[in-house]
Protein backbone atom coordinates (compact mmCIF):
# COMPACT_ATOMS: atom_id res chain seq x y z
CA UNK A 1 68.48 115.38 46.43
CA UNK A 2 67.68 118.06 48.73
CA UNK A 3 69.62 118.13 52.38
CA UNK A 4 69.79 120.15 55.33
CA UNK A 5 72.02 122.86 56.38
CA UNK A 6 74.10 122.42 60.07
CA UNK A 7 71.46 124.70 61.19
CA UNK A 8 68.44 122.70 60.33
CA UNK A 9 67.57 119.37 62.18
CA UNK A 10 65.32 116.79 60.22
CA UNK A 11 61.54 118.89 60.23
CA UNK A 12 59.01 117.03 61.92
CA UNK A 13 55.93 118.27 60.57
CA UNK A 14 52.63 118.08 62.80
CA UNK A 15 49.26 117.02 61.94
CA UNK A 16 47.36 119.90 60.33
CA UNK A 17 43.59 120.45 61.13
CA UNK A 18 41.35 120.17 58.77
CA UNK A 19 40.34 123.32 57.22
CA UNK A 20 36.62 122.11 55.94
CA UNK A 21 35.64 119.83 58.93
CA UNK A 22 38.08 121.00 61.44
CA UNK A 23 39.11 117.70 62.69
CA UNK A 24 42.24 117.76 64.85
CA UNK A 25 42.57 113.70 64.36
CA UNK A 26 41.93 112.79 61.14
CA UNK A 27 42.01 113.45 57.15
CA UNK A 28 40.87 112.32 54.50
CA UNK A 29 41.66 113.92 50.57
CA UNK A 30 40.65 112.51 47.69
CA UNK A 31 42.75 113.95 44.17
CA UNK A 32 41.50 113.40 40.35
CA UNK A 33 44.83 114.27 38.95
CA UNK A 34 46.02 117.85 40.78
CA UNK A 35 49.23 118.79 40.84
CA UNK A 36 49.56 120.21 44.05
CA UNK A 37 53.34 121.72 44.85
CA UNK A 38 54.20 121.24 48.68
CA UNK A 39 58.03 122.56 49.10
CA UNK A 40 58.09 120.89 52.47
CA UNK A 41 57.83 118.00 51.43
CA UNK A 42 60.83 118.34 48.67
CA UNK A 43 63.36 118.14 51.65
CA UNK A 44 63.53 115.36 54.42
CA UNK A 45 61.17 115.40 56.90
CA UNK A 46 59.28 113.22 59.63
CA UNK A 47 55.32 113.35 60.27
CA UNK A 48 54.25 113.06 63.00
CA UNK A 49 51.37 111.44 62.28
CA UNK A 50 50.18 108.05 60.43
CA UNK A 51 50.04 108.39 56.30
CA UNK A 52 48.14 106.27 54.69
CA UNK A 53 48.21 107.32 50.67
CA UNK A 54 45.97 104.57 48.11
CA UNK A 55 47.60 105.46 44.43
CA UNK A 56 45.43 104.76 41.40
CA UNK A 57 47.10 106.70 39.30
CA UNK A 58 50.58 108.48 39.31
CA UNK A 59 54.39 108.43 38.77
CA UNK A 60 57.47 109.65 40.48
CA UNK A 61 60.12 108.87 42.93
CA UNK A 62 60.30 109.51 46.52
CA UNK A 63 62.57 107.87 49.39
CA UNK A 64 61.81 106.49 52.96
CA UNK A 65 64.71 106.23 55.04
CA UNK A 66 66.74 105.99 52.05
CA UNK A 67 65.43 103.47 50.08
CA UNK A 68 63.84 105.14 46.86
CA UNK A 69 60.33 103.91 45.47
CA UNK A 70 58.96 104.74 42.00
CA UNK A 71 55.42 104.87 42.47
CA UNK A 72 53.15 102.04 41.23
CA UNK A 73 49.38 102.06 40.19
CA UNK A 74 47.09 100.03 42.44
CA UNK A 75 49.46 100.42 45.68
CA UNK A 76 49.26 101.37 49.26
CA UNK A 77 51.89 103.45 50.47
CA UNK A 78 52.05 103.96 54.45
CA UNK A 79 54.68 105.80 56.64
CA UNK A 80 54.69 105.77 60.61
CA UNK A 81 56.05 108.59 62.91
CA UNK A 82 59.68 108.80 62.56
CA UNK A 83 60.48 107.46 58.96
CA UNK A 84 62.33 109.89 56.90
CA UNK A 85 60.64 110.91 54.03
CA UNK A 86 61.01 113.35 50.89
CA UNK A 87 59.64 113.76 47.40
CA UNK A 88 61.62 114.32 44.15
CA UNK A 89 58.90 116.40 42.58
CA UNK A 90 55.27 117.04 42.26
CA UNK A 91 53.14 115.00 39.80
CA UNK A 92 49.20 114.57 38.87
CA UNK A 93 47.90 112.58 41.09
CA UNK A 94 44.87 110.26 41.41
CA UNK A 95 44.12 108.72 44.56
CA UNK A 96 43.43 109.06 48.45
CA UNK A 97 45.58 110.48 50.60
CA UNK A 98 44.52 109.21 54.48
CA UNK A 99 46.17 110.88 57.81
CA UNK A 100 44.77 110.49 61.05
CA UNK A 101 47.24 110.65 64.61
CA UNK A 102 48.44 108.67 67.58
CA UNK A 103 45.30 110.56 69.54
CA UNK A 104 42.78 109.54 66.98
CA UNK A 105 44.21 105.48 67.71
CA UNK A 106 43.97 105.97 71.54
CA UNK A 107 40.49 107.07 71.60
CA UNK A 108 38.89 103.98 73.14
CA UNK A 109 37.02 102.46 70.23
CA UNK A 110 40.16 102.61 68.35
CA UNK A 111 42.37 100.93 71.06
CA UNK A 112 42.84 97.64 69.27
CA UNK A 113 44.39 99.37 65.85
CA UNK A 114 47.36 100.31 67.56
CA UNK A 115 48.35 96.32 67.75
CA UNK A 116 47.76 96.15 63.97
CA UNK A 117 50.58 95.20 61.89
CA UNK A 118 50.67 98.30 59.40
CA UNK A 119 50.53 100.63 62.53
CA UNK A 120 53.50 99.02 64.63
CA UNK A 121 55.10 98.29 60.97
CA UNK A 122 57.97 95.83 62.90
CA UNK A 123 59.56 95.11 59.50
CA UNK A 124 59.93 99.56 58.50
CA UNK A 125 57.87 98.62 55.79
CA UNK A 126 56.12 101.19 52.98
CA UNK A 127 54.61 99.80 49.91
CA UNK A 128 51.80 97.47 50.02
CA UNK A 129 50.90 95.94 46.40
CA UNK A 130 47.53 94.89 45.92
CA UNK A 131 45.54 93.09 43.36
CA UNK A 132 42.68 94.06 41.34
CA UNK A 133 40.33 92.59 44.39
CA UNK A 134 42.43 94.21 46.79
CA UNK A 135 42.60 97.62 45.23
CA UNK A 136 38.61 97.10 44.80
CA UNK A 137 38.47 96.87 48.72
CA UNK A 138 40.33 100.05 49.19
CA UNK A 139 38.41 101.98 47.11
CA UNK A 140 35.24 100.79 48.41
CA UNK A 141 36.06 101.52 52.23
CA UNK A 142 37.97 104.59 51.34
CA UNK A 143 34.80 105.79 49.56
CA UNK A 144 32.85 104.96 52.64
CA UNK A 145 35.26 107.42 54.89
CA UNK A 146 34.65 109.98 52.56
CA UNK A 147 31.35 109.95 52.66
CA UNK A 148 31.00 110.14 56.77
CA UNK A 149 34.03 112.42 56.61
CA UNK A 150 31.68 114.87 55.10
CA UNK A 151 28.98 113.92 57.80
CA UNK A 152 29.82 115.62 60.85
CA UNK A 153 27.76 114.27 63.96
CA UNK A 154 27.49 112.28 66.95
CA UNK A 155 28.20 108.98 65.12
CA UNK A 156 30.97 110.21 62.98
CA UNK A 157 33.67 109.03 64.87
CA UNK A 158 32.04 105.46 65.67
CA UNK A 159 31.49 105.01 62.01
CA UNK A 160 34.62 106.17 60.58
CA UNK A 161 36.58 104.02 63.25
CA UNK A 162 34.30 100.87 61.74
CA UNK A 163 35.35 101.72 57.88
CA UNK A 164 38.72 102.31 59.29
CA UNK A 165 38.99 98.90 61.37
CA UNK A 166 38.10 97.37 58.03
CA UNK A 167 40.44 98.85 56.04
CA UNK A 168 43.62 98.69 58.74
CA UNK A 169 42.75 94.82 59.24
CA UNK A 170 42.59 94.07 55.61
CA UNK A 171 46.13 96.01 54.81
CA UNK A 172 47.37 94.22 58.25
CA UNK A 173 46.56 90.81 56.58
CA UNK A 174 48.36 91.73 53.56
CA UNK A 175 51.17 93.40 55.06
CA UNK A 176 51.99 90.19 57.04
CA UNK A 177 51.64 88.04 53.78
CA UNK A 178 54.22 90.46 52.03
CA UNK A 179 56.83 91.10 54.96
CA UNK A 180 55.97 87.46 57.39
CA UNK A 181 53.57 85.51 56.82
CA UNK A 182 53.87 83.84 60.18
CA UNK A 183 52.34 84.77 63.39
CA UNK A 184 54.17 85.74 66.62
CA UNK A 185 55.68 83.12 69.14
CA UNK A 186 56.16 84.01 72.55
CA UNK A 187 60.28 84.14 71.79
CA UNK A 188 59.07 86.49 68.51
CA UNK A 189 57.13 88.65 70.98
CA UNK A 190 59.70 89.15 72.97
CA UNK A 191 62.18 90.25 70.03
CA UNK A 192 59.63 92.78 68.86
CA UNK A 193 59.63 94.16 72.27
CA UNK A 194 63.02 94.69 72.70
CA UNK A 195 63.26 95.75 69.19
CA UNK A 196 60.52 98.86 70.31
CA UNK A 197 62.42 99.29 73.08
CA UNK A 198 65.54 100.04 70.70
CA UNK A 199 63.22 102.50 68.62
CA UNK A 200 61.95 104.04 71.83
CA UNK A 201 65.66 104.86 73.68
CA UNK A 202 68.40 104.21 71.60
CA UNK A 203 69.49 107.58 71.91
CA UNK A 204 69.75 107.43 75.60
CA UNK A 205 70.46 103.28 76.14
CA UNK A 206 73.04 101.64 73.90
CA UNK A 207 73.74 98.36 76.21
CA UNK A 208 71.78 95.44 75.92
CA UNK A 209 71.68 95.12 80.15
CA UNK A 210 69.76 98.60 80.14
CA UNK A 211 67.26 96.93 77.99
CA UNK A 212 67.20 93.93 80.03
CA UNK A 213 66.68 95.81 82.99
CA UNK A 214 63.39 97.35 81.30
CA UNK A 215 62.00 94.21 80.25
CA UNK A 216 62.75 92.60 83.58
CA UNK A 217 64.81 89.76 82.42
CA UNK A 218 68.33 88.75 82.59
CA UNK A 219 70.79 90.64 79.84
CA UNK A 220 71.57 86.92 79.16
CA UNK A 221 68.31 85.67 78.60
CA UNK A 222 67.51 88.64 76.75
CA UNK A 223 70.49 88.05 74.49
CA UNK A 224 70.00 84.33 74.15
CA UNK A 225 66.31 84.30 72.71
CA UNK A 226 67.13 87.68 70.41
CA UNK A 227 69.92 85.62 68.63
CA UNK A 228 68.34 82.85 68.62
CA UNK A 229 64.93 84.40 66.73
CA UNK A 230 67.15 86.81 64.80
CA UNK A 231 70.40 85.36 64.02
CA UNK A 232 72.17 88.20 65.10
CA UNK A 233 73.79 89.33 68.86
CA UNK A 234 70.82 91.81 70.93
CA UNK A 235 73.68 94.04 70.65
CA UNK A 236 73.52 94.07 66.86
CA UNK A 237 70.37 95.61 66.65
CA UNK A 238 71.02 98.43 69.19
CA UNK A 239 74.04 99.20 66.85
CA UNK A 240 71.91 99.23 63.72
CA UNK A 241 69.56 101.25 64.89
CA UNK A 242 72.22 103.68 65.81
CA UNK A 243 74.03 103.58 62.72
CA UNK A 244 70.62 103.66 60.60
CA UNK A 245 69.99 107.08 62.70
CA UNK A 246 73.80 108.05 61.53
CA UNK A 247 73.03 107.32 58.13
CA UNK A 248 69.55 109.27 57.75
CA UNK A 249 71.41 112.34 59.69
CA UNK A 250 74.55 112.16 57.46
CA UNK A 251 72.40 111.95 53.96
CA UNK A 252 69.84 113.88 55.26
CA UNK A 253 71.15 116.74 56.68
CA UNK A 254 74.46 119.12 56.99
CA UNK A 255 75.03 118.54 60.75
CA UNK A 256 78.73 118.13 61.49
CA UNK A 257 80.08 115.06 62.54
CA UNK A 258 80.42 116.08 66.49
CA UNK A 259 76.52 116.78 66.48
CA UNK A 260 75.66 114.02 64.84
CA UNK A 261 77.44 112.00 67.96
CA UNK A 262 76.14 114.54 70.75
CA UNK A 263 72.35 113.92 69.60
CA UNK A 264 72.96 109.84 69.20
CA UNK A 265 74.32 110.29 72.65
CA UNK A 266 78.02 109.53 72.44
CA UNK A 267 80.02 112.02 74.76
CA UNK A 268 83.34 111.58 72.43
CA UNK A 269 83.17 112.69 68.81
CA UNK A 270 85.97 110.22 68.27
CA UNK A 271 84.75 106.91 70.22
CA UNK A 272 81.79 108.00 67.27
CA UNK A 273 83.85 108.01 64.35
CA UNK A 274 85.49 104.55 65.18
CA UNK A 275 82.02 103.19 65.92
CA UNK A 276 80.67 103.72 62.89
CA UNK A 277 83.73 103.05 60.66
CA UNK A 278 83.54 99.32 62.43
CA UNK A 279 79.91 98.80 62.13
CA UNK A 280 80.06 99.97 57.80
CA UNK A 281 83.50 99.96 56.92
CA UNK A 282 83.62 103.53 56.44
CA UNK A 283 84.17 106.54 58.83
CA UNK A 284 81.02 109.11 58.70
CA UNK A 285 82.33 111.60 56.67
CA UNK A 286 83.83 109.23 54.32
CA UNK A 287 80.06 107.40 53.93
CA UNK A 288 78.13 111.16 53.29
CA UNK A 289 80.73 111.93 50.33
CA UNK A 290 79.99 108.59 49.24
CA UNK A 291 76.23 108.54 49.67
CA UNK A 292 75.86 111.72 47.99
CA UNK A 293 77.36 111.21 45.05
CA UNK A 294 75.50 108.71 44.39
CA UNK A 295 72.11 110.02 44.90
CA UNK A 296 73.25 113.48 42.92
């Protein structure tokens, strides 16, 4: 497993134009079995864009937020800005590899994707299987990108945002059947909101009042209705989000302990260290010898 020195923050890489049609928001690459050897993506990193990758064919290992997958045929896999990511090693692969960026969704005939399920991805999700009609579907709309892909023009856009509604709605509907299967209440709503909220400024806000204050409710109300749809305290899941950023930044990287708790926004190196040895039983620097050896 590759890691980072002290020097080196997590990469975030940036969408790269496309070198054939030049398109700044979206890309689409289709592979019949190349081996193609990217070092940067060998070590962790974060895109900064959405990755949408439809495997036919291949095998191999690679990790999101430290949970490994060994690649399956006939499967979606999808990342969102901010999941760590890295790859064991290259292997042939056959399939379609889709990126496209948080621009591309605001453009206004795209407005409505950004509510879909697989692009707000509440439950961190990354591996869609699909059946044999499923995997049909994909091809069929993926092959309809590709073809206006490679038709530049005034109507590009408009149709490739009509394949690609199709496509995102049909991998929404699964992605609910395979991580809910159960639509939002109003309580729900208001846990997913808080819980973006979490994503958004847990660096900066780690008391559930501060969130409260934001959402324009009472810290009590706010923690009432969390519990209540959760089954854990509101101030749980600021803690977890903290402590899943500690985690990624301890595997992940060789940053010391003191700016690990700097960038997570704890002025005391110490108050850090007891934090995290309460929330998982182990203090951080006792975790990444842990971690580590087991992933060697």
């Amino acid at each position: 497993m590759h890691t980072l020195s002290s020097q080196q923050p997590v990469p975030i890489y940036p969408f790269e134009r496309d070198e054939v049609t030049g398109s700044k928001l979206f890309t689409l690459l289709r592979s019949e079995g190349e081996l193609t050897y990217e070092e940067n993506l060998l070590i962790p990193h974060r895109k900064a864009y959405y990755l949408l990758v439809f495997v036919k064919h291949n095998r191999g290992r690679h990790w999101v937020d430290m949970k490994s997958y060994d690649r399956k045929d006939n499967t979606l896999y999808f990342s969102t800005p901010n999941q760590v990511l890295v790859k064991e090693a290259p292997t042939p692969f056959w399939g379609t590899r889709l990126t496209f960026t948080k621009e591309f969704l605001a453009l206004q005939q795209n407005a409505a994707l950004r509510d879909l399920p697989l692009i707000q991805n509440p439950y961190n999700g990354h591996e869609l299987l699909l059946t044999d009609a499923d995997g049909a579907l994909v091809e069929e709309m993926l092959a309809k990108l590709e073809t206006e892909y490679a038709r530049p023009g005034e109507w590009q856009h408009r149709m490739l945002s009509a394949y690609l509604t199709v496509l995102l709605t049909h991998l929404s509907r699964l992605y609910t059947e395979q991580f809910t299967g159960e639509e939002l209440s109003a309580d729900q709503q208001l846990l997913r909101t808080f819980q973006d909220r979490i994503e958004e400024n847990y660096r900066e806000l780690h008391e559930v009042g501060a969130y409260a204050a934001q959402l324009h409710i009472s810290a009590g109300h706010l923690s009432e209705v969390v519990k209540a749809q959760s089954g854990k305290p509101a101030i749980k899941h600021v803690h977890e989000r903290l402590v899943l950023e500690a985690r990624r930044l301890l595997f992940y990287t060789q940053h010391s302990l003191k700016e690990i708790a700097f960038d997570l926004g704890f002025s005391d190196a110490s108050y850090f260290n007891r934090f995290f040895k309460r929330e998982t039983g182990a203090t951080p620097a006792e975790y990444r010898t842990t971690i580590r050896k087991m992933y060697q």
